[in-house]
Each structure stands twice: as C-alpha cells, then as structure tokens.
Protein backbone atom coordinates (compact mmCIF):
# COMPACT_ATOMS: atom_id res chain seq x y z
CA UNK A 1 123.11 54.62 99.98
CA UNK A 2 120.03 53.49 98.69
CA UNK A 3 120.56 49.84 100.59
CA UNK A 4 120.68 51.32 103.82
CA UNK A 5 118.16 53.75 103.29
CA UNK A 6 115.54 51.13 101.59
CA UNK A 7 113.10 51.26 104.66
CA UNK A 8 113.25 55.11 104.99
CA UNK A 9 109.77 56.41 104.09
CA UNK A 10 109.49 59.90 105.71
CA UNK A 11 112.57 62.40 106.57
CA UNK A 12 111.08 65.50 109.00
CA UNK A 13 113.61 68.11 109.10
CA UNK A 14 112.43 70.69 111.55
CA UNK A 15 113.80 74.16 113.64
CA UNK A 16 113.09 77.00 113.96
CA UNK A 17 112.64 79.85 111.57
CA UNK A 18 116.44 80.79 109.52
CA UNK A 19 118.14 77.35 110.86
CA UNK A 20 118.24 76.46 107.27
CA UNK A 21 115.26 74.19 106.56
CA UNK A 22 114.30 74.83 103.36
CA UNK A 23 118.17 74.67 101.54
CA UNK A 24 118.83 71.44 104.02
CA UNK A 25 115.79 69.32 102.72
CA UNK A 26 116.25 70.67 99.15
CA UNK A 27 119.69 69.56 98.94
CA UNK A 28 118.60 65.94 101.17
CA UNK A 29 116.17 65.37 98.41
CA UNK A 30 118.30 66.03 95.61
CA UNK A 31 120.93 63.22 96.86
CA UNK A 32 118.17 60.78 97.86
CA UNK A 33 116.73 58.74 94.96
CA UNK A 34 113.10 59.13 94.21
CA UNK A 35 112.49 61.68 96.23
CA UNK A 36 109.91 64.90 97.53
CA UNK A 37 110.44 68.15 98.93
CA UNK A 38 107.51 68.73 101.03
CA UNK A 39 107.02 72.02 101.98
CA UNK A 40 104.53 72.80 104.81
CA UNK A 41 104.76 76.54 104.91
CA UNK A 42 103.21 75.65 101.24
CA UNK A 43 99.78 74.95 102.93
CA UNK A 44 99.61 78.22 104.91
CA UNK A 45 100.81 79.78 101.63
CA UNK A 46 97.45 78.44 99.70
CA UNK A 47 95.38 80.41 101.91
CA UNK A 48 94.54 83.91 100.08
CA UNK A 49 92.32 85.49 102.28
CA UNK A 50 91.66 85.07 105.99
CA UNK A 51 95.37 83.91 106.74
CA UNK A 52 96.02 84.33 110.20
CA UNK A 53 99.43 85.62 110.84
CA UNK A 54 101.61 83.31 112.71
CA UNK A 55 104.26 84.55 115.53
CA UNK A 56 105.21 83.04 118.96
CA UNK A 57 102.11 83.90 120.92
CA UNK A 58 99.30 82.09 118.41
CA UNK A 59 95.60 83.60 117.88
CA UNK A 60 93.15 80.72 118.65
CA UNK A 61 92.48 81.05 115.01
CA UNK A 62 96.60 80.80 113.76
CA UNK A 63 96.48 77.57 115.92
CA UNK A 64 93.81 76.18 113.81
CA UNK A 65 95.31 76.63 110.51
CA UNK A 66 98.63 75.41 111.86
CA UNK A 67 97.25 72.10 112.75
CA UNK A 68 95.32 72.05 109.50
CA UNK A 69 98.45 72.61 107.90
CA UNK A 70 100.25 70.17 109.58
CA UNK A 71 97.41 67.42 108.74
CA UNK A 72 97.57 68.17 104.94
CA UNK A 73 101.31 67.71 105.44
CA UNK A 74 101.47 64.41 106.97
CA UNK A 75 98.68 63.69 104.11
CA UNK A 76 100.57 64.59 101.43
CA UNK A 77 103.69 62.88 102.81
CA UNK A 78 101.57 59.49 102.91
CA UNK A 79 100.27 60.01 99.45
CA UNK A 80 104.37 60.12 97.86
CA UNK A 81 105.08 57.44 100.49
CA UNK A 82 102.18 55.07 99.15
CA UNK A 83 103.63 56.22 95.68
CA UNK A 84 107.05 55.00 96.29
CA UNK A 85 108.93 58.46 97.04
CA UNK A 86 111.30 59.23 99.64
CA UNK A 87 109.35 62.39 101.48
CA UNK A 88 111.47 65.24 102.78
CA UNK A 89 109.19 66.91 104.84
CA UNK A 90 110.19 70.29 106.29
CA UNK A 91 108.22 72.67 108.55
CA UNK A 92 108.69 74.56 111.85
CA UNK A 93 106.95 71.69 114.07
CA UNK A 94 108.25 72.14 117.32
CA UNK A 95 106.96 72.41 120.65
CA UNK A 96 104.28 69.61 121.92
CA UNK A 97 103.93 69.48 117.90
CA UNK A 98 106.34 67.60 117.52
CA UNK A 99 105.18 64.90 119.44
CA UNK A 100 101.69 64.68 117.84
CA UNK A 101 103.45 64.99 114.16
CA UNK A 102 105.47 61.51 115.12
CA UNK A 103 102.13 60.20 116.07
CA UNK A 104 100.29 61.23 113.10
CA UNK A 105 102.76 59.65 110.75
CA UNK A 106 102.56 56.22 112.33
CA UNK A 107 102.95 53.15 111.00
CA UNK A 108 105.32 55.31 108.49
CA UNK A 109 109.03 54.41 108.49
CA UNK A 110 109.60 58.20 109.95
CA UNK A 111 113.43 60.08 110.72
CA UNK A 112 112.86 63.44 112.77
CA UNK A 113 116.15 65.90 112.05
CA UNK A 114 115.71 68.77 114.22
CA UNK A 115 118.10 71.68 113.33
CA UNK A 116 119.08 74.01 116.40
CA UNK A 117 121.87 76.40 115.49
CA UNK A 118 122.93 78.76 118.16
CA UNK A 119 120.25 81.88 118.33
CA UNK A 120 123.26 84.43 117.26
CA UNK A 121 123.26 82.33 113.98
CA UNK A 122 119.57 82.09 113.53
CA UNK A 123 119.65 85.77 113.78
CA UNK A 124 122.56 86.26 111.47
CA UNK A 125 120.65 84.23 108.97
CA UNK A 126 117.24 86.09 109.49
CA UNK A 127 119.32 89.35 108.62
CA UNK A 128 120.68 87.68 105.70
CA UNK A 129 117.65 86.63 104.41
CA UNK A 130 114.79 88.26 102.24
CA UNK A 131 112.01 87.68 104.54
CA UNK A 132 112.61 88.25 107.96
CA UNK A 133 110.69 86.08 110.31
CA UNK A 134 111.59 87.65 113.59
CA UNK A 135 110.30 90.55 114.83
CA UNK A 136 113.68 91.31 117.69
CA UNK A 137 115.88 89.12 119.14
CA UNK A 138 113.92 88.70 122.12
CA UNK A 139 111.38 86.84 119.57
CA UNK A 140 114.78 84.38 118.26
CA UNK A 141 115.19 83.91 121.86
CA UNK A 142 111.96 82.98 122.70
CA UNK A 143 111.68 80.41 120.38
CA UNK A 144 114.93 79.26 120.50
CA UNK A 145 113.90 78.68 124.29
CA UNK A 146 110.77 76.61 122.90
CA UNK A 147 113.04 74.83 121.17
CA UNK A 148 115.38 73.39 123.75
CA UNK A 149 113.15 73.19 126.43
CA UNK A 150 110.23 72.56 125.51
CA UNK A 151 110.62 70.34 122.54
CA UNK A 152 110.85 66.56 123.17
CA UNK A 153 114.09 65.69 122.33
CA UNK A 154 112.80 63.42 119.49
CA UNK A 155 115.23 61.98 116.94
CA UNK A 156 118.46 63.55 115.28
CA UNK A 157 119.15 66.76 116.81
CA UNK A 158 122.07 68.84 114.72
CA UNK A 159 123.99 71.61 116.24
CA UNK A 160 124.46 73.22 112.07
CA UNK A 161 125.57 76.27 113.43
CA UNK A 162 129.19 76.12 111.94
CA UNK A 163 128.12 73.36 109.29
CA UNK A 164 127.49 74.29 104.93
CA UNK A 165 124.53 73.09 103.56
CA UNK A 166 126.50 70.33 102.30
CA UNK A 167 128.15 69.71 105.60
CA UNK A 168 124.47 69.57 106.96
CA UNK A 169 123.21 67.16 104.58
CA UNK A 170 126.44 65.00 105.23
CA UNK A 171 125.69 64.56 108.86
CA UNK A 172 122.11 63.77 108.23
CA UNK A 173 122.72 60.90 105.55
CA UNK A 174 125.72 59.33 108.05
CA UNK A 175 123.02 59.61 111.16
CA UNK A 176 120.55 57.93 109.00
CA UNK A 177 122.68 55.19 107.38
CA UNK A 178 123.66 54.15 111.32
CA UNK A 179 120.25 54.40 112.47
CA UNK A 180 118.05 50.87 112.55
CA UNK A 181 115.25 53.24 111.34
CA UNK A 182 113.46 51.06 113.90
CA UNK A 183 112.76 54.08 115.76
CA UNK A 184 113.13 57.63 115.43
C-alpha cells in the first residue's frame, strides 16, 4: 500500500454530523503508515469561553470561528505534512466550504472522501450516539439537503450507509490506490 500511496499527503474525510467521521479516519490512520488523526472539531473544542454554538443557520460570530477553525486545520495538516506524516483530516466541511478547504490546501497532494449515508441512517446513528448533534429530523434533513445539493461534488463521494467501519475504510484505500492522486 504504501507504493501507491507514496504521493498522498492529505486525506479530508468529510459529512455531515453521525455519518461516521471520526471512527472512519481513526481506523484510515491506523492502517496508513506514519500517520495523523486530525481532528477539527478539536479547534472549536479549545475555545472555553465565548464559543459560539454551531447549528444549520450560523450566527455571524459561529461563522467566524468556523473559518478560524478550519484555517488552524489546514495549518496543522501542513505542519505533519512538512513533517513527513500522512494527515487524516476530518471535519464537517461542506457546503461552499468545501471548495475553499481544497483551495487552502494547495500545492498539497490532497484526497477529499465525502461520506453521505442516507438521512434515516444519520439519524439512527445520532440516536445511537452520546452526543446528539441534531436538534429533529427536519435539522438531518436540512443538512443532508446541503449536502447533496449544495456541496460541489468534489472527490470520493461514499454512499456508507450499509458499509462497517472496516468496510468504509476498505472502499476508501481501493478508491485511493486507483486514483492518479493527480487530482482530487
């Protein structure tokens, strides 16, 4: 694996909140060599008080610390890459986001994997979960919506509705082994 992956610098596995994120790009970085888990939520985490809370509809001042967050991400991500790790970078960036994350991490060798399970999962998972990040299902709906359409369809997109963790990670590795990595 490590042959075909030598020019991967940068894996972005995004989605939306409970389409398995966090346990995909944990278990992605445990089967690449040298590798990070890059957390972004970590970021918003740091903040102890004065957090803005984040939801669909974002307060002008939400907005700002999501694209501060996003810019110590991609920051952090360089500093592994110019270290010689493998970053797994995962974070809800989705949206027009997306586009501007891409951007940011240019010249990077950069794979976008954009998990989009069905919104029935996503809100099976949520209920499932300890935290719950949705308020109703009219909120999984409405991003799910952002999601899909209006998203640019950027890089690997994985239906990992039906799919374990290790079925997940499995898909991504075969996608990236075919890929050039000459593009996202």
């Amino acid at each position: 694996m490590e042959d075909t992956l030598d020019r991967l610098q940068i894996v972005l596995i995004t989605g939306n909140m409970a389409s398995g994120k966090s346990s995909v790009a944990q278990a992605l970085a445990e089967r690449l060599p040298k590798s990070v888990h890059l957390r972004g939520d970590l970021f918003r985490r740091m903040i102890v008080n004065g957090r803005a809370d984040m939801s669909f509809a974002l307060s002008a001042e939400a907005e700002r610390q999501l694209e501060l967050r996003y810019a110590l991400a991609v920051e952090v991500a360089k500093r592994y890459t110019q270290a010689g790790f493998l970053v797994v970078y995962q974070d809800i960036v989705i949206g027009q986001a997306l586009q501007a994350i891409v951007h940011a991490f240019r010249p990077y060798q950069l794979s976008v994997v954009v998990l989009c399970p069905r919104p029935e999962i996503i809100a099976e998972r949520d209920q499932a979960r300890g935290k719950t990040g949705y308020p109703d299902r009219a909120s999984i709906d409405a991003f799910d919506h952002l999601l899909r359409s209006e998203t640019p369809h950027i890089g690997y997109w994985l239906d990992n509705s039906d799919l374990s963790i290790a079925d997940t990670v499995d898909a991504i590795v075969s996608h990236l082994k075919r890929t050039t990595l000459n593009g996202i």
